[in-house]
Protein backbone atom coordinates (compact mmCIF):
# COMPACT_ATOMS: atom_id res chain seq x y z
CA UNK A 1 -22.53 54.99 16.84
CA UNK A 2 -22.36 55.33 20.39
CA UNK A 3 -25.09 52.88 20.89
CA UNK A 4 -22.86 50.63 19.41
CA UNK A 5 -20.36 50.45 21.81
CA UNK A 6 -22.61 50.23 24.76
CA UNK A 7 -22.02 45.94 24.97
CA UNK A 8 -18.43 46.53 25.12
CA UNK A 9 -18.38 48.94 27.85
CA UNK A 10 -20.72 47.08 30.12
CA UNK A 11 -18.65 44.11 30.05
CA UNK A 12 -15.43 46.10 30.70
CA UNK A 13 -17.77 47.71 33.91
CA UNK A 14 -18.94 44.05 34.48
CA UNK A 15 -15.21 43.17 34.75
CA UNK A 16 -13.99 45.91 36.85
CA UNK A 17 -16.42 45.24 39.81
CA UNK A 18 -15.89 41.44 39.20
CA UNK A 19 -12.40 42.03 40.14
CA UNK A 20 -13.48 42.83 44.04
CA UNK A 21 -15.43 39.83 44.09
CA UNK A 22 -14.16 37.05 42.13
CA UNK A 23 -11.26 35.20 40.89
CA UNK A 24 -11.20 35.64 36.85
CA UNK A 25 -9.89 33.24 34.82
CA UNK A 26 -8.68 33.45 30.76
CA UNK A 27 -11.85 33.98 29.35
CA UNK A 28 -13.16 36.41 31.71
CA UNK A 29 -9.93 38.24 30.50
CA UNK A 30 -10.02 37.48 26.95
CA UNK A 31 -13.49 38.88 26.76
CA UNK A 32 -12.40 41.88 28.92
CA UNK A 33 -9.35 42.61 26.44
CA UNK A 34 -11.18 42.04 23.39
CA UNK A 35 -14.16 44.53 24.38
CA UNK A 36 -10.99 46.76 25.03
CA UNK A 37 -10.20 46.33 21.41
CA UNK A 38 -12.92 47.26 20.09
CA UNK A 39 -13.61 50.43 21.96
CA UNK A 40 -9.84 51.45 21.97
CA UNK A 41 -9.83 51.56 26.01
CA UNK A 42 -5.84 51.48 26.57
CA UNK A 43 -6.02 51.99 29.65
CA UNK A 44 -8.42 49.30 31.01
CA UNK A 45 -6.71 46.94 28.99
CA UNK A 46 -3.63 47.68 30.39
CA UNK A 47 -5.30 47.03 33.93
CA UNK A 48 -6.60 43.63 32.12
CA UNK A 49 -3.14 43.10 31.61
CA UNK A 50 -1.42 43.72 34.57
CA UNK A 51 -3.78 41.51 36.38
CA UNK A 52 -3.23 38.42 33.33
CA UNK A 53 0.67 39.27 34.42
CA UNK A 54 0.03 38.88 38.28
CA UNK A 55 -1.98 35.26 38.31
CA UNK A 56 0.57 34.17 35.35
CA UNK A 57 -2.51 33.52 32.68
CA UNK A 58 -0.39 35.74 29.89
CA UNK A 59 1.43 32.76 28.90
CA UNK A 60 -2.05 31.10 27.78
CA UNK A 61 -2.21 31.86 23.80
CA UNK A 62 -5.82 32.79 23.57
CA UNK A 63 -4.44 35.57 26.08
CA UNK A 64 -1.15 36.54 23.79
CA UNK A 65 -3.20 36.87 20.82
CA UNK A 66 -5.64 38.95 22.26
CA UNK A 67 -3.28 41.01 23.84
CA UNK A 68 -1.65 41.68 20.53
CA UNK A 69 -4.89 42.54 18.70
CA UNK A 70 -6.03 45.13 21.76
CA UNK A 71 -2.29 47.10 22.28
CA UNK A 72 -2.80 46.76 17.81
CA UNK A 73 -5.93 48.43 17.79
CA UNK A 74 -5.24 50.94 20.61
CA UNK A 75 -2.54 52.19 18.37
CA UNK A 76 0.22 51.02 20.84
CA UNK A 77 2.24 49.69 18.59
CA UNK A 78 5.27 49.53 21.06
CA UNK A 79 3.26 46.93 23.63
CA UNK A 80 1.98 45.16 20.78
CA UNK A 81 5.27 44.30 19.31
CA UNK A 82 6.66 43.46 23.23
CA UNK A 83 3.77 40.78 22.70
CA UNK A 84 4.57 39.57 19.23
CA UNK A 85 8.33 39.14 20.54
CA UNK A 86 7.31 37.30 23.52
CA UNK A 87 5.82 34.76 21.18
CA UNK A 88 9.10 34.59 19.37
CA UNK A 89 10.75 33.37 22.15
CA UNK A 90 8.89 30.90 23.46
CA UNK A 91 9.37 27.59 22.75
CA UNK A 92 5.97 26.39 21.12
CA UNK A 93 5.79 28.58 17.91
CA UNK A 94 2.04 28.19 16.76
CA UNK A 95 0.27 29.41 13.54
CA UNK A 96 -2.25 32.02 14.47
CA UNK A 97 0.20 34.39 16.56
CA UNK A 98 3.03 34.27 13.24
């Protein structure tokens, strides 16, 4: 079982030393929150998170959704519905976050 997670938590390592070097863009952060997901890291994703806040890339669907399916998974169900009301408000209503 543990072997199974191994991927995910060498791309969340991956990520956090990538974030002294280089500038990440959305899929470098989708990938990082969805390995999050699937390995139930809150807290990294809430790093992920904070840093999608900071260079403004949370507004970027892919981003939203993933967001929503990480704080979902991590049993935060209080973020996750902060994300599903964001997406309520905005003006661009789309299928796959409804």
């Amino acid at each position: 079982m543990v072997l199974a997670f191994e991927p995910f938590w060498k791309a969340i390592k991956l990520i956090s030393h990538m974030r002294t070097f280089v500038r990440m863009d959305v899929v470098v952060l989708v990938i990082g929150l969805n390995a999050c997901s699937h390995i139930g890291a809150l807290k990294y994703g809430k790093k992920i998170h904070g840093h999608a806040v900071q260079t403004c890339f949370d507004v970027f669907e892919n981003v939203t959704n993933v967001l929503i399916t990480m704080y979902s998974r991590c049993r935060d169900l209080g973020h996750a519905f902060g994300a599903t009301s964001w997406v309520a408000t905005t003006v661009c209503k789309t299928l796959v976050p409804w």
